[in-house]
N, C-alpha and C. Protein backbone atom coordinates (compact mmCIF):
# COMPACT_ATOMS: atom_id res chain seq x y z
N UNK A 1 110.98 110.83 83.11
CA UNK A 1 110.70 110.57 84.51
C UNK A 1 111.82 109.68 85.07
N UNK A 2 112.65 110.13 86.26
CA UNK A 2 113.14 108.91 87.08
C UNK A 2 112.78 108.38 87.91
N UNK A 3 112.54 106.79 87.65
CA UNK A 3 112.18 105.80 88.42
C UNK A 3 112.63 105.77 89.44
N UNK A 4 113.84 106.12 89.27
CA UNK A 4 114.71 105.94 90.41
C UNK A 4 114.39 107.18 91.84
N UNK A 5 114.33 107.64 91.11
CA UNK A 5 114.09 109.16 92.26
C UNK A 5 112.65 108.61 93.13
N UNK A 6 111.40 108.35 92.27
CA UNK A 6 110.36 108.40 92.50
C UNK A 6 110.06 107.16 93.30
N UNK A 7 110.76 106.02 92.93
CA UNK A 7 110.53 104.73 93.83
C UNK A 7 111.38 104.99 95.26
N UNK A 8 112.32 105.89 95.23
CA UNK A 8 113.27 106.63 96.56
C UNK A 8 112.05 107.17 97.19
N UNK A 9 111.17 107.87 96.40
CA UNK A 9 110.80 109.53 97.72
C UNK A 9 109.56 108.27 98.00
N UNK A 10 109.06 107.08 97.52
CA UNK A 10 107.84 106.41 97.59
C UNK A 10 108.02 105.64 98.62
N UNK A 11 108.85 105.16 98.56
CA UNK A 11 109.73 104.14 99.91
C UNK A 11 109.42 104.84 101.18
N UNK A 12 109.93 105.94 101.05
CA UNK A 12 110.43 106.90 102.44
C UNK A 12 109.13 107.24 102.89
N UNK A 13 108.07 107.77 102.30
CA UNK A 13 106.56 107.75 102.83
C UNK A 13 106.11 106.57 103.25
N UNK A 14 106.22 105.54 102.52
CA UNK A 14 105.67 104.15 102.91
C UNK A 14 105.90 103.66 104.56
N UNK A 15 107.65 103.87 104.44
CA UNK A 15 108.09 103.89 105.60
C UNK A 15 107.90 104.53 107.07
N UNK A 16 107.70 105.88 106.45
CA UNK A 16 106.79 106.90 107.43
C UNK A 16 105.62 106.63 107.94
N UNK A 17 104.81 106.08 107.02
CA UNK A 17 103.76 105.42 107.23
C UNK A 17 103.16 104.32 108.19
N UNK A 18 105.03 103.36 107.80
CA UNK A 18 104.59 102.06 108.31
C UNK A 18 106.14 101.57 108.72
N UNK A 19 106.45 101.40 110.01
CA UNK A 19 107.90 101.60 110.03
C UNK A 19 108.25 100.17 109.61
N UNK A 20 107.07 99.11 109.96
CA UNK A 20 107.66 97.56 109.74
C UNK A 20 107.45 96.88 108.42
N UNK A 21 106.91 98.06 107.44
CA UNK A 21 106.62 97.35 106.15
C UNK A 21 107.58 96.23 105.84
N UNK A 22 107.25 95.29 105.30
CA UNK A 22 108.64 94.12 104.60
C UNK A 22 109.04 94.35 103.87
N UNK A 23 110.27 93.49 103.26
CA UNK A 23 110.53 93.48 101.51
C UNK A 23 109.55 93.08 100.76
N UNK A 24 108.52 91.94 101.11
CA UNK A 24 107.98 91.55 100.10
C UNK A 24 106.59 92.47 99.94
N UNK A 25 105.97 93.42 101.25
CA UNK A 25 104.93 94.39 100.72
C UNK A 25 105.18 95.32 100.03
N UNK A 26 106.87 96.09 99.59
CA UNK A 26 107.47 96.45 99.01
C UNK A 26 107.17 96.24 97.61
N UNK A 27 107.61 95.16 97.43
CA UNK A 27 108.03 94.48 95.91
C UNK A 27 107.07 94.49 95.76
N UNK A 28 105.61 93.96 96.49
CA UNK A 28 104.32 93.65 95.60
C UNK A 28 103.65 94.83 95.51
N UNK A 29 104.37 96.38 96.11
CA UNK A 29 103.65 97.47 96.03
C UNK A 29 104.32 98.20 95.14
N UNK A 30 105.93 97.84 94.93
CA UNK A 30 106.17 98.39 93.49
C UNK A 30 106.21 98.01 92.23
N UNK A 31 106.05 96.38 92.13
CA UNK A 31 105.66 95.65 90.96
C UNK A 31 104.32 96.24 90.36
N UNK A 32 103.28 96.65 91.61
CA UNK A 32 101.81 97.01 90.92
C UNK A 32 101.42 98.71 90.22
N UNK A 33 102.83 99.66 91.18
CA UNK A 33 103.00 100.52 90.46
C UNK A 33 104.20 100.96 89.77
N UNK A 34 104.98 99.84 89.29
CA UNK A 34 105.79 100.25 88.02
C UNK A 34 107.02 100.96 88.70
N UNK A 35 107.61 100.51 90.28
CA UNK A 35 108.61 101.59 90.94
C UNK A 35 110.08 100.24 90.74
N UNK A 36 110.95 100.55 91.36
CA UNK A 36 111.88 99.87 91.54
C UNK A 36 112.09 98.95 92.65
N UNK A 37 112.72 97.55 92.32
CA UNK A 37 112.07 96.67 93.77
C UNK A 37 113.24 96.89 94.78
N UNK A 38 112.83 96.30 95.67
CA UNK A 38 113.83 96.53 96.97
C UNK A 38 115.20 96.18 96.81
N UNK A 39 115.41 94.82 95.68
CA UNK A 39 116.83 94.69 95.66
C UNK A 39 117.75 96.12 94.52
N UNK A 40 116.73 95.97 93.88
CA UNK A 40 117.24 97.23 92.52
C UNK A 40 117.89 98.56 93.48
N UNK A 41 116.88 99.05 94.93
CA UNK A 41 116.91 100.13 95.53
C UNK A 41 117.86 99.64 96.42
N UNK A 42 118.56 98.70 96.99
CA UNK A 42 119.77 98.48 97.95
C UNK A 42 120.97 98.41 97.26
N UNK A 43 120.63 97.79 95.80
CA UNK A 43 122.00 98.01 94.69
C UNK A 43 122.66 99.33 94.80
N UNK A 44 121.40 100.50 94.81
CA UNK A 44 121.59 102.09 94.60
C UNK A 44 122.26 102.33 95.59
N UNK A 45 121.65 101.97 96.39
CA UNK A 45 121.85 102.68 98.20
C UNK A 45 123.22 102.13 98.50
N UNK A 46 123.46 100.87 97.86
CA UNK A 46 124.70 100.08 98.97
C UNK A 46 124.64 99.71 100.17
N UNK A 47 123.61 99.34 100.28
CA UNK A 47 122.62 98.78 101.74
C UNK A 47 122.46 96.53 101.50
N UNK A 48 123.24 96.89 102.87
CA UNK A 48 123.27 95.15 102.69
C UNK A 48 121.77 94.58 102.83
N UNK A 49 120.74 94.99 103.79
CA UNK A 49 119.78 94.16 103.94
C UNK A 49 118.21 95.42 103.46
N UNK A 50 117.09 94.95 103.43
CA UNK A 50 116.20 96.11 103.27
C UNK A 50 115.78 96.66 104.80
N UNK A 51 116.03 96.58 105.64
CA UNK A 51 115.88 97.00 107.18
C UNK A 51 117.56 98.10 107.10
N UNK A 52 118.81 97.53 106.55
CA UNK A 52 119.67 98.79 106.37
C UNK A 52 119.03 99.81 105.65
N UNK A 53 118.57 99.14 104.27
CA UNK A 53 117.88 100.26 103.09
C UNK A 53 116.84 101.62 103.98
N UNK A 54 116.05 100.69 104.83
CA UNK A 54 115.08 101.27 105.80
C UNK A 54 115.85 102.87 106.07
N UNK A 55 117.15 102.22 107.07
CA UNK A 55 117.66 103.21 108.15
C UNK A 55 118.56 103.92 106.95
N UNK A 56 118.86 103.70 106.21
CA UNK A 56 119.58 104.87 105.20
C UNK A 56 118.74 106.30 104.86
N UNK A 57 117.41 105.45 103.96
CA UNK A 57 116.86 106.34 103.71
C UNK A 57 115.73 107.41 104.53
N UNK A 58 115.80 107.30 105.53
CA UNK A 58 115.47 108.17 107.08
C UNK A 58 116.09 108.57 107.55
């Protein structure tokens, strides 16, 4: 399984969902299911802030 893929396509619904989610409902929603946290996913992306991370992955 990649984490990586799966904490990507999980983000992007979340986001869909909820356009103002934070970093930290993030982290405490992928710490509880085992995804990758917001800084791990801006490392990937090359996204300076998680509001860039936001507009990348949309």
């Amino acid at each position: 399984m990649n984490y990586y893929k799966k904490s990507k396509k999980i983000l992007k619904e979340k986001i869909k969902e909820d356009r103002k989610i934070s970093k930290t409902d993030w982290d405490n929603y992928a710490a509880s299911n085992c995804l990758f946290s917001s800084n791990t996913l801006m490392f990937h992306v090359e996204a300076k802030s998680f509001e860039d991370l936001k507009e990348r992955l949309l």
